[in-house]
N, C-alpha and C. Protein backbone atom coordinates (compact mmCIF):
# COMPACT_ATOMS: atom_id res chain seq x y z
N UNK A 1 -15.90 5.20 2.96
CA UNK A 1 -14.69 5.08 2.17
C UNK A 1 -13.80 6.27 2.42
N UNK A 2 -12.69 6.56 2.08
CA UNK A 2 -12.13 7.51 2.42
C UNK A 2 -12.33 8.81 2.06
N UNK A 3 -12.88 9.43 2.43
CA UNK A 3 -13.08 10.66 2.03
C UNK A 3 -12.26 12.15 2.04
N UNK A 4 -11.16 11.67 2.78
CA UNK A 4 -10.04 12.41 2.92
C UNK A 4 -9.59 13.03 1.95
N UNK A 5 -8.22 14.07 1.64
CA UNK A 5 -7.57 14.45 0.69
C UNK A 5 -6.86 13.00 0.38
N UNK A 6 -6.31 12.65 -0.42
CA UNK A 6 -5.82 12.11 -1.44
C UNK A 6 -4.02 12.50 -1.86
N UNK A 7 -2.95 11.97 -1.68
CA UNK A 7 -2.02 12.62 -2.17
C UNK A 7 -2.11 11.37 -2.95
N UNK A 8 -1.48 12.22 -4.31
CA UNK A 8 -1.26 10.57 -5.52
C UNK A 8 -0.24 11.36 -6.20
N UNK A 9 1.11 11.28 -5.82
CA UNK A 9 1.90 12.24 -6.89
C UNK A 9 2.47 10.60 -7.59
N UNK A 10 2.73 10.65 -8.52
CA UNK A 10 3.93 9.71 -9.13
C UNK A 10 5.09 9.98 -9.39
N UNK A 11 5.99 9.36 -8.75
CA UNK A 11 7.32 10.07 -8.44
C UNK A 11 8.36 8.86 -9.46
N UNK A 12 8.97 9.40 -10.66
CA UNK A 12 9.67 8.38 -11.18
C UNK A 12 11.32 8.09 -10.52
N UNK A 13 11.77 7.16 -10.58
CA UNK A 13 13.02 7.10 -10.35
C UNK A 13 13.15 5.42 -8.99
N UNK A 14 14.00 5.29 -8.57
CA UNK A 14 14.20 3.64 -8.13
C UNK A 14 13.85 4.16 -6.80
N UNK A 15 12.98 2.83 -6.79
CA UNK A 15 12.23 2.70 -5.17
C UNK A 15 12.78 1.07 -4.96
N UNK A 16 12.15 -0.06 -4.55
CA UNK A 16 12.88 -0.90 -3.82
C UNK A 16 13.85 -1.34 -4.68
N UNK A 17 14.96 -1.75 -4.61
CA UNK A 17 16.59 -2.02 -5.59
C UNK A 17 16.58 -3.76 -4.80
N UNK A 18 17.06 -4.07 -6.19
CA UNK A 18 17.25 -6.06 -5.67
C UNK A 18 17.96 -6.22 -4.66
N UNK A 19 19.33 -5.26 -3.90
CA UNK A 19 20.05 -5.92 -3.04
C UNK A 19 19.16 -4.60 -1.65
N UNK A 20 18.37 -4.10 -2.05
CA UNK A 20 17.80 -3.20 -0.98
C UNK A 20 17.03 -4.16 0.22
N UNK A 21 17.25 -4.32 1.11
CA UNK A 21 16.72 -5.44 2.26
C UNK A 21 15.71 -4.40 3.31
N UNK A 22 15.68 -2.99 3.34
CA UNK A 22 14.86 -2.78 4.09
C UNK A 22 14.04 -1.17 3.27
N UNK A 23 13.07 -1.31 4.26
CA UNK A 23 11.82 -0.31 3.74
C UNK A 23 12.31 1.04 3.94
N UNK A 24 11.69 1.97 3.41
CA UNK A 24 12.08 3.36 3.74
C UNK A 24 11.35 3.82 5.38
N UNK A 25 10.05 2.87 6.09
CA UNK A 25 9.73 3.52 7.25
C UNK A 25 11.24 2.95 7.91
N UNK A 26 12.37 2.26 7.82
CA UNK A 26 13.35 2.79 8.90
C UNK A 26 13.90 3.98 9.20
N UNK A 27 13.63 4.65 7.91
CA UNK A 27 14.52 6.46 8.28
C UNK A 27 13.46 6.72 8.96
N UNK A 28 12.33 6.45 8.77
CA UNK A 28 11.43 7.71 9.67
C UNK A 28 11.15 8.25 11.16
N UNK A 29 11.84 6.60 11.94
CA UNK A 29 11.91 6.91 12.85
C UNK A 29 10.51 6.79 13.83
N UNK A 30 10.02 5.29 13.83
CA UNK A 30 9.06 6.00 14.23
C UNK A 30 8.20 3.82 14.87
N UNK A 31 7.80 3.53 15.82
CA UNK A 31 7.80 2.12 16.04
C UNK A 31 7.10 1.47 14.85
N UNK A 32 7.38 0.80 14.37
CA UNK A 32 7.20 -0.61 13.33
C UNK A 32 6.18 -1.30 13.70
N UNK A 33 5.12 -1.48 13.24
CA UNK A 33 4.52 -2.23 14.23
C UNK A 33 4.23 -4.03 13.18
N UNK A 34 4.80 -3.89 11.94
CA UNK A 34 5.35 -5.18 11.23
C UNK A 34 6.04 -5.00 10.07
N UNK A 35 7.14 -5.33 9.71
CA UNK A 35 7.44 -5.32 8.26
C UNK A 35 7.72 -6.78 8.18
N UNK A 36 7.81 -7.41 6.61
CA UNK A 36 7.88 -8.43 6.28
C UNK A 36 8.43 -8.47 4.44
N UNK A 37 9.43 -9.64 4.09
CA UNK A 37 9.30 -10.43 3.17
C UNK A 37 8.33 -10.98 2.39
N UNK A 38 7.56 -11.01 1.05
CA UNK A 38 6.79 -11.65 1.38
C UNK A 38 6.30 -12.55 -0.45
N UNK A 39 5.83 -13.14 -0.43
CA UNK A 39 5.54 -13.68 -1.91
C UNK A 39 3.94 -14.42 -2.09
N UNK A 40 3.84 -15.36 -3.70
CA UNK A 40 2.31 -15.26 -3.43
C UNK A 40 1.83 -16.29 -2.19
N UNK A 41 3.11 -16.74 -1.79
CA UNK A 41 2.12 -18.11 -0.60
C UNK A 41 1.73 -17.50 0.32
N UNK A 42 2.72 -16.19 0.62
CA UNK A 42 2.15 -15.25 1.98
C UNK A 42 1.52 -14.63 2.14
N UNK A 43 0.70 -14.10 1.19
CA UNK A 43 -0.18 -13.24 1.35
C UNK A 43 -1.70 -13.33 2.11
N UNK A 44 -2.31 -14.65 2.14
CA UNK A 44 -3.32 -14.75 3.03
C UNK A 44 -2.94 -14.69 4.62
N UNK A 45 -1.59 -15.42 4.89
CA UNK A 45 -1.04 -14.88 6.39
C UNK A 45 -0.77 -13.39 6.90
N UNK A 46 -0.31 -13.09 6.08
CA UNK A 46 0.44 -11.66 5.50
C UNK A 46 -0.95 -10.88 6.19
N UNK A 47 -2.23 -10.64 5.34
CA UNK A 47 -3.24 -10.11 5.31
C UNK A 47 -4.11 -9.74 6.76
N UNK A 48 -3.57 -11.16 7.00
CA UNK A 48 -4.62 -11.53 8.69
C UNK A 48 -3.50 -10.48 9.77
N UNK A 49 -2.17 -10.95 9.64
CA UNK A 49 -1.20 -9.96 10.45
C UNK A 49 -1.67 -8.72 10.61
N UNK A 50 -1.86 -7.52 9.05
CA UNK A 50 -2.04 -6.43 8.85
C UNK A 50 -3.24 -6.24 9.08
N UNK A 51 -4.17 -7.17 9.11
CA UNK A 51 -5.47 -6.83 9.89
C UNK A 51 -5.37 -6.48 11.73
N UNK A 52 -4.95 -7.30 12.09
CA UNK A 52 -4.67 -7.79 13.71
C UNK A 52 -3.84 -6.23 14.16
N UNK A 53 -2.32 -5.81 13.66
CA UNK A 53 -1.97 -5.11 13.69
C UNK A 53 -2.87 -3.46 14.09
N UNK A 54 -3.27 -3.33 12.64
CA UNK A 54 -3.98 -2.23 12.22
C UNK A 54 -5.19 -2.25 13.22
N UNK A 55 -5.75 -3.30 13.65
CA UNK A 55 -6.74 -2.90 14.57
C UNK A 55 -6.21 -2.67 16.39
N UNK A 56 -5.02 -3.11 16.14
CA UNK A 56 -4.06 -2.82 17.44
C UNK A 56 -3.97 -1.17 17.03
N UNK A 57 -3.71 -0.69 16.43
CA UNK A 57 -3.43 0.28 16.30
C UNK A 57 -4.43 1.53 16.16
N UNK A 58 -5.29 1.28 16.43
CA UNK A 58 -6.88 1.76 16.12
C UNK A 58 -7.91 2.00 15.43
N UNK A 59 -7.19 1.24 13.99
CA UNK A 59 -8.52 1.15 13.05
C UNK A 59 -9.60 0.20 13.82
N UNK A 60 -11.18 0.55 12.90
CA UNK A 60 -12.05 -0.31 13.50
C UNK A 60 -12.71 -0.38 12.17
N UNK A 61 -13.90 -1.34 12.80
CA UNK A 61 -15.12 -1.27 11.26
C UNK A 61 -14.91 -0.98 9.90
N UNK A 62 -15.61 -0.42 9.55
CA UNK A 62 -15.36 -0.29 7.97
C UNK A 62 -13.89 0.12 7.55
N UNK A 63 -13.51 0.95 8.40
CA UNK A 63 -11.99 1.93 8.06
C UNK A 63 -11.09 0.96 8.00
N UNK A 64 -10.91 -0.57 9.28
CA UNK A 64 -9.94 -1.00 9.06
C UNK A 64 -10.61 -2.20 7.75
N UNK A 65 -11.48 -2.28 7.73
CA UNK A 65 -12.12 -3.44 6.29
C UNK A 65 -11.36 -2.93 5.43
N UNK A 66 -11.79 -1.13 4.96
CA UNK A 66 -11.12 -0.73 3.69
C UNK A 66 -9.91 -0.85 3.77
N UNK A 67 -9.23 -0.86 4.65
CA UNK A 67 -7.84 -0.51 4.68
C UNK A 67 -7.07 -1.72 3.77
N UNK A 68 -7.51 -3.04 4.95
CA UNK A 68 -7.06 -3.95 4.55
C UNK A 68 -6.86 -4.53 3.13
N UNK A 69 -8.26 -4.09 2.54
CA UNK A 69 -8.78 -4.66 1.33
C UNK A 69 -7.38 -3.80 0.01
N UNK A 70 -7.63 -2.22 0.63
CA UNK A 70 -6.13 -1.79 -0.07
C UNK A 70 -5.09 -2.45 -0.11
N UNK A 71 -4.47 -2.69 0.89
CA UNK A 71 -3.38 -3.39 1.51
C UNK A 71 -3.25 -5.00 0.71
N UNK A 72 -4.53 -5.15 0.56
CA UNK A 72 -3.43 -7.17 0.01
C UNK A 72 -4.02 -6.47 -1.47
N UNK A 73 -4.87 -5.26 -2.32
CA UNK A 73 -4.73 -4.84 -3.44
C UNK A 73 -3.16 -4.57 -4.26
N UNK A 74 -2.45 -4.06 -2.92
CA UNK A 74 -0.88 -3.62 -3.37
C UNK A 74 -0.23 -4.91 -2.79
N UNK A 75 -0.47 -6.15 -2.21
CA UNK A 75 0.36 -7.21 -1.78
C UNK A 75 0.21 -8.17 -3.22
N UNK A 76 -0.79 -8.21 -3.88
CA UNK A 76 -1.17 -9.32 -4.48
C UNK A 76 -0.63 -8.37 -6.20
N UNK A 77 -0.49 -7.15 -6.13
CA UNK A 77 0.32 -6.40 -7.27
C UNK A 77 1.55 -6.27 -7.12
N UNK A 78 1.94 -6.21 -6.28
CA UNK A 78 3.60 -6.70 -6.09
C UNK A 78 3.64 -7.97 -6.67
N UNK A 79 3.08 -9.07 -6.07
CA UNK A 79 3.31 -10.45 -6.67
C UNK A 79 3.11 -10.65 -8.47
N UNK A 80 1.79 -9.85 -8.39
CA UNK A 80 1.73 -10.41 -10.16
C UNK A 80 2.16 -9.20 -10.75
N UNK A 81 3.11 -7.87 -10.64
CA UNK A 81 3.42 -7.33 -11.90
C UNK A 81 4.65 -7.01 -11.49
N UNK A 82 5.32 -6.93 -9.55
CA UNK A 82 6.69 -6.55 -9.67
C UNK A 82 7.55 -7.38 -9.12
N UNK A 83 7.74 -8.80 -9.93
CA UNK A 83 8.60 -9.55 -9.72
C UNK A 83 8.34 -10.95 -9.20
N UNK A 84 6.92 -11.07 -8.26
CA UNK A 84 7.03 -12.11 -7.91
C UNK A 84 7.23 -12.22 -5.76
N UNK A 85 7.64 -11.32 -5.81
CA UNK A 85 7.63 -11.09 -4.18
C UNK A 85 7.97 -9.79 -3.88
N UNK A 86 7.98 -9.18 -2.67
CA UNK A 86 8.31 -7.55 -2.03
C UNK A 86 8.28 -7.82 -0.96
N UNK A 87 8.01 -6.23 -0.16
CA UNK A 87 8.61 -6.33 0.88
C UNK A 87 6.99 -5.03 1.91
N UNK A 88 6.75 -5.36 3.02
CA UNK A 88 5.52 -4.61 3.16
C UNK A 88 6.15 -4.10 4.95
N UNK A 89 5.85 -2.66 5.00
CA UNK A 89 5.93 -2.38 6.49
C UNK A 89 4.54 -1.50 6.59
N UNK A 90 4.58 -1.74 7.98
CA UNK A 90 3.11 -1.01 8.47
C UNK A 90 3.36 -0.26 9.65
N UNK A 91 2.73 0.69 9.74
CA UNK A 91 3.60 1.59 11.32
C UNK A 91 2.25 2.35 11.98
N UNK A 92 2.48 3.05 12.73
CA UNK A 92 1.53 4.28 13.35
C UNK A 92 2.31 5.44 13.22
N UNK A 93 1.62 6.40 12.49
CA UNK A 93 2.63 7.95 12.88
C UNK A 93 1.42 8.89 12.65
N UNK A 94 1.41 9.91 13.55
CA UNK A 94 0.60 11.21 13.55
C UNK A 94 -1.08 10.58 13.60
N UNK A 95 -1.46 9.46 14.59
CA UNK A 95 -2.82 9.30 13.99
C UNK A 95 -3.36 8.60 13.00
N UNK A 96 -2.28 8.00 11.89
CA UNK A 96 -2.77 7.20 11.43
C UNK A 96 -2.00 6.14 11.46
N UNK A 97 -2.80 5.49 10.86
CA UNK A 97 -2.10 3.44 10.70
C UNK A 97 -1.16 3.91 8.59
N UNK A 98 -0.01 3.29 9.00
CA UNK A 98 0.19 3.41 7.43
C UNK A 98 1.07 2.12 7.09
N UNK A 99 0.97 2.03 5.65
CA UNK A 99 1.31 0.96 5.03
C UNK A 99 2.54 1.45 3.81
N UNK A 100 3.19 0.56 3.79
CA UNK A 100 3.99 0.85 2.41
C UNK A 100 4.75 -0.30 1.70
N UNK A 101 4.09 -0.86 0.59
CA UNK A 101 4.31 -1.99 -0.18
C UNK A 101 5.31 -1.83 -1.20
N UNK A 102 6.60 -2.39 -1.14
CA UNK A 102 7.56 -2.22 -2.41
C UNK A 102 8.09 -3.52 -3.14
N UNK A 103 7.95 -3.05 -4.31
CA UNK A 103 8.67 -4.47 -4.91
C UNK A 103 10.08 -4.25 -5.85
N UNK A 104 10.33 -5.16 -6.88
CA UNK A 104 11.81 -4.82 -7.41
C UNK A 104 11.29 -4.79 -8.64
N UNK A 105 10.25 -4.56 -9.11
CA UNK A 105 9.64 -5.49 -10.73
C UNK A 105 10.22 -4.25 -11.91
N UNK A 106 9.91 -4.01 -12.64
CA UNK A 106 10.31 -3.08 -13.60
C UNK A 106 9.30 -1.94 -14.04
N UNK A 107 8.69 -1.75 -12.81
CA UNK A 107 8.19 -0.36 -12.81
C UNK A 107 7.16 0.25 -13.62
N UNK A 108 5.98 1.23 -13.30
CA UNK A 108 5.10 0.94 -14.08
C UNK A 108 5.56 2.39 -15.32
N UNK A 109 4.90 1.54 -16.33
CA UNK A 109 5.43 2.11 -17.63
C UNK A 109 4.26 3.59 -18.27
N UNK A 110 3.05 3.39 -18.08
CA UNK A 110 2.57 4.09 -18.63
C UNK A 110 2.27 5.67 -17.43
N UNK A 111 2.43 6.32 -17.49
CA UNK A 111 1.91 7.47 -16.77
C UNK A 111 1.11 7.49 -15.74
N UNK A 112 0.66 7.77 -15.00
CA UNK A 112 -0.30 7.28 -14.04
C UNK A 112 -0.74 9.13 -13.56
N UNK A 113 -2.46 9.22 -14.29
CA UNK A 113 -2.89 10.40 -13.15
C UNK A 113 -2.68 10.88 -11.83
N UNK A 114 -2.98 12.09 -11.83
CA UNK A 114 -2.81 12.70 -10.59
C UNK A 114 -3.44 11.62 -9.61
N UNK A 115 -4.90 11.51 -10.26
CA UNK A 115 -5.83 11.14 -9.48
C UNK A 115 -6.50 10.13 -10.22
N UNK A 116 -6.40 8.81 -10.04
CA UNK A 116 -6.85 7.84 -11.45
C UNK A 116 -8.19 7.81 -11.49
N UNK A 117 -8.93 7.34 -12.77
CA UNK A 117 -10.08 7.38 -13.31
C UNK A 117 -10.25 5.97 -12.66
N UNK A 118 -11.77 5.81 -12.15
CA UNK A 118 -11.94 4.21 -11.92
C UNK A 118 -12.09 3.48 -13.41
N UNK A 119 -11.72 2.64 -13.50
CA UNK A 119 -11.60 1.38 -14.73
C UNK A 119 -12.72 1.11 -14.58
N UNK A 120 -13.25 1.13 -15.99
CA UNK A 120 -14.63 0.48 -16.66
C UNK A 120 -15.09 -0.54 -16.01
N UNK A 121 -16.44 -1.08 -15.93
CA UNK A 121 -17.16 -1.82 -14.98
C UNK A 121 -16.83 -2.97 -15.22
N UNK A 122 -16.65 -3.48 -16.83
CA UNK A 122 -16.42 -4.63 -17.71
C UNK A 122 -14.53 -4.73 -17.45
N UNK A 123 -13.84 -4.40 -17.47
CA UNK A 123 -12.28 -4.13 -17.26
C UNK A 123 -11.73 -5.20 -16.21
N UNK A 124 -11.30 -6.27 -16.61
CA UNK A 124 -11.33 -7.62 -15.70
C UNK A 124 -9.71 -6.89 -15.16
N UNK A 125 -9.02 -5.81 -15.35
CA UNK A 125 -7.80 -5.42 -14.56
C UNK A 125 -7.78 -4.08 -13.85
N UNK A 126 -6.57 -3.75 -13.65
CA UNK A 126 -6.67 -2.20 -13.43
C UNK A 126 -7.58 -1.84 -11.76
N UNK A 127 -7.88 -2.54 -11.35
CA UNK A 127 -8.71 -2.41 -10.53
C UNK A 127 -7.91 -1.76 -8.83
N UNK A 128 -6.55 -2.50 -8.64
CA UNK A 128 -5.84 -2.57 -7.88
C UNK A 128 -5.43 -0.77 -6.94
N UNK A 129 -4.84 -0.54 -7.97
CA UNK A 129 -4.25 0.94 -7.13
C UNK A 129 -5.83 1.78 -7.33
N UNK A 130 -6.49 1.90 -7.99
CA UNK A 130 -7.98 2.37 -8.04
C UNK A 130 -7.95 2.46 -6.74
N UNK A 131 -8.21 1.07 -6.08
CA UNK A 131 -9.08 0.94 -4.38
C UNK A 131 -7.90 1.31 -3.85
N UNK A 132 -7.17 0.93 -3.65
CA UNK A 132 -5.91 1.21 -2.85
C UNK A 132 -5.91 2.45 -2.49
N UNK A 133 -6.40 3.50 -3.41
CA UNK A 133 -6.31 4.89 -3.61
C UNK A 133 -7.77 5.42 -2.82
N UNK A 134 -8.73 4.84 -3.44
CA UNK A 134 -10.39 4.77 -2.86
C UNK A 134 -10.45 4.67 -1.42
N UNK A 135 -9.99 3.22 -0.95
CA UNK A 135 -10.24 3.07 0.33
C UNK A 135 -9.07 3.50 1.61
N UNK A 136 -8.31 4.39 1.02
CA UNK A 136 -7.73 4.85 1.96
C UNK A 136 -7.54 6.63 2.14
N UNK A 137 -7.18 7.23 3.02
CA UNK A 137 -6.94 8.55 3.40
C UNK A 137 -5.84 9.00 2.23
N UNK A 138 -4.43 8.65 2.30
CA UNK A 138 -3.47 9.52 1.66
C UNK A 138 -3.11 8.25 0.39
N UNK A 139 -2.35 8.38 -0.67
CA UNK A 139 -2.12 7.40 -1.52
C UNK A 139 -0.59 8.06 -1.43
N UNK A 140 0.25 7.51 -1.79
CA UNK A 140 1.38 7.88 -2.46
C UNK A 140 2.10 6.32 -3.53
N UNK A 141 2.51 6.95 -4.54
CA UNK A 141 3.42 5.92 -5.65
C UNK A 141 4.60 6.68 -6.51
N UNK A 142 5.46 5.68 -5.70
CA UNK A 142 7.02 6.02 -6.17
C UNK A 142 7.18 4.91 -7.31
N UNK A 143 8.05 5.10 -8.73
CA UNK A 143 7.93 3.95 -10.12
C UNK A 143 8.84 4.56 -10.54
N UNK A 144 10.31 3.47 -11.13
CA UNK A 144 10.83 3.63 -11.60
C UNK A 144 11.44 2.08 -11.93
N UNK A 145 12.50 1.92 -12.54
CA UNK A 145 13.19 0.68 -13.55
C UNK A 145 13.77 -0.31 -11.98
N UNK A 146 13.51 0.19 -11.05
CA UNK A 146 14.32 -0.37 -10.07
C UNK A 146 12.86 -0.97 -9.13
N UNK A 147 11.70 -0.67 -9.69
CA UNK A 147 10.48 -1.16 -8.86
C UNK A 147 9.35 -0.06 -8.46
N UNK A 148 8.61 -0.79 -7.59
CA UNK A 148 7.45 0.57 -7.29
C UNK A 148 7.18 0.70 -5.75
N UNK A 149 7.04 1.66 -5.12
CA UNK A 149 6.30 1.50 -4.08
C UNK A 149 5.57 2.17 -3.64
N UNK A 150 4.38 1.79 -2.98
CA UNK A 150 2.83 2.65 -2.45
C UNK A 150 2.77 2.40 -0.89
N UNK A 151 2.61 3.78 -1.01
CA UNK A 151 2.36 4.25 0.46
C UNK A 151 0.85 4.51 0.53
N UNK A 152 0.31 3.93 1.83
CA UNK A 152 -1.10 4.45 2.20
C UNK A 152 -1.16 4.65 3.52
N UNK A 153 -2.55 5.40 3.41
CA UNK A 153 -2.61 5.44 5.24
C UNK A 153 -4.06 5.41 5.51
N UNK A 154 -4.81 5.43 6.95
CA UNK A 154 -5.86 5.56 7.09
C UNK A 154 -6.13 6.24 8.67
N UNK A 155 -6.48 7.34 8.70
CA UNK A 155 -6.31 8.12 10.07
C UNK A 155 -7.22 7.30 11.19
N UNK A 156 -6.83 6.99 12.26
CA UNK A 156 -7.51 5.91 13.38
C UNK A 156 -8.34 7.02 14.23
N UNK A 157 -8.37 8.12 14.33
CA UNK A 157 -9.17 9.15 15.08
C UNK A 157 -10.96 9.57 14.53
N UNK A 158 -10.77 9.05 13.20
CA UNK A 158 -12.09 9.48 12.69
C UNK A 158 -13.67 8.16 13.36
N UNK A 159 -14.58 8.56 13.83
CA UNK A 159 -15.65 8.12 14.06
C UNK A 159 -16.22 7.37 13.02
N UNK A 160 -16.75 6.24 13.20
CA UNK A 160 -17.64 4.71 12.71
C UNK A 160 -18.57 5.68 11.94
N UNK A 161 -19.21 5.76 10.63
CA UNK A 161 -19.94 6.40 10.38
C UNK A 161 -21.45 5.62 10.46
C-alpha cells in the first residue's frame, strides 16, 4: 500500500466551477495521457481506461490495483456527493502516474484532517477518500462552494514488493 509521505492539505475555496470545461493538469504542462467527462454510466468504462493508461505508464501489480481502486473511490464520489458527474485527468510527471478528479457539487462541509482517521469497521460510509489517501503515494483535496477536487499519485519507479 502506499507507504510514501502523504500530502493531505485541505485547501478551501472553488475548485471545478459549472461553466469550468477543463482540469487544472492543462497549466502544468505536461502530456495528458486521458482526461474525460464523466457520470454514473461511465464509470465502469472510465475505470478500465485508467487502468490500461496507468499501466502504459508504468504502474504494475499491486501499485497499479491500488491505484485504480483510489481512482473510481474519487470517480464514484464525484457522482454520489458532487453533483452527479465531473471531470477526471490522468498524466505522468516526475515518475509518477497522477490523477485528479473534480466535480461542481457543493463542497465538503465538515473539516477534513490533516491526515484522516480510518472510519469504523461497522461505518457503511466514509470509506472513500480514506483509500484514496491509503492506496496512493501523495493525496491532495481542494473544497470549496464551487466543488472539490483530489489529486493523487502513485510513483511508477518503486519495485513489486
Amino acid at each position: 500500500m502506499g507507504g510514501g509521505s502523504h500530502i493531505s492539505p485541505v485547501r478551501r475555496g472553488p475548485a471545478l466551477q459549472e461553466d469550468q470545461t477543463s482540469p487544472t493538469v492543462e497549466v502544468i504542462g505536461t502530456e495528458v495521457l486521458l482526461t474525460e467527462t464523466f457520470d454514473h454510466s461511465s464509470i465502469t468504462v472510465l475505470r478500465h481506461a485508467i487502468a490500461s493508461c496507468a499501466r502504459g505508464a508504468g504502474l504494475v501489480g499491486d501499485r497499479l490495483d491500488d491505484f485504480v481502486v483510489a481512482v473510481n473511490e474519487l470517480l464514484s464520489n464525484a457522482v454520489r456527493h458532487g453533483g452527479g458527474r465531473g471531470r477526471v485527468a490522468l498524466w505522468r510527471q516526475e515518475g509518477s502516474v497522477v490523477c485528479e478528479v473534480s466535480d461542481a457539487g457543493a463542497g465538503i462541509a465538515d473539516p477534513r484532517p490533516a491526515r484522516a482517521a480510518r472510519p469504523a469497521i461497522d461505518q457503511p460510509g466514509g470509506w472513500g477518500l480514506w483509500l484514496a489517501e491509503e492506496l496512493t503515494d501523495s493525496f491532495e483535496l481542494t473544497t470549496g462552494s464551487g466543488g472539490t477536487t483530489v489529486r493523487v499519485s502513485s510513483a511508477v519507479s518503486l519495485r513489486e514488493s
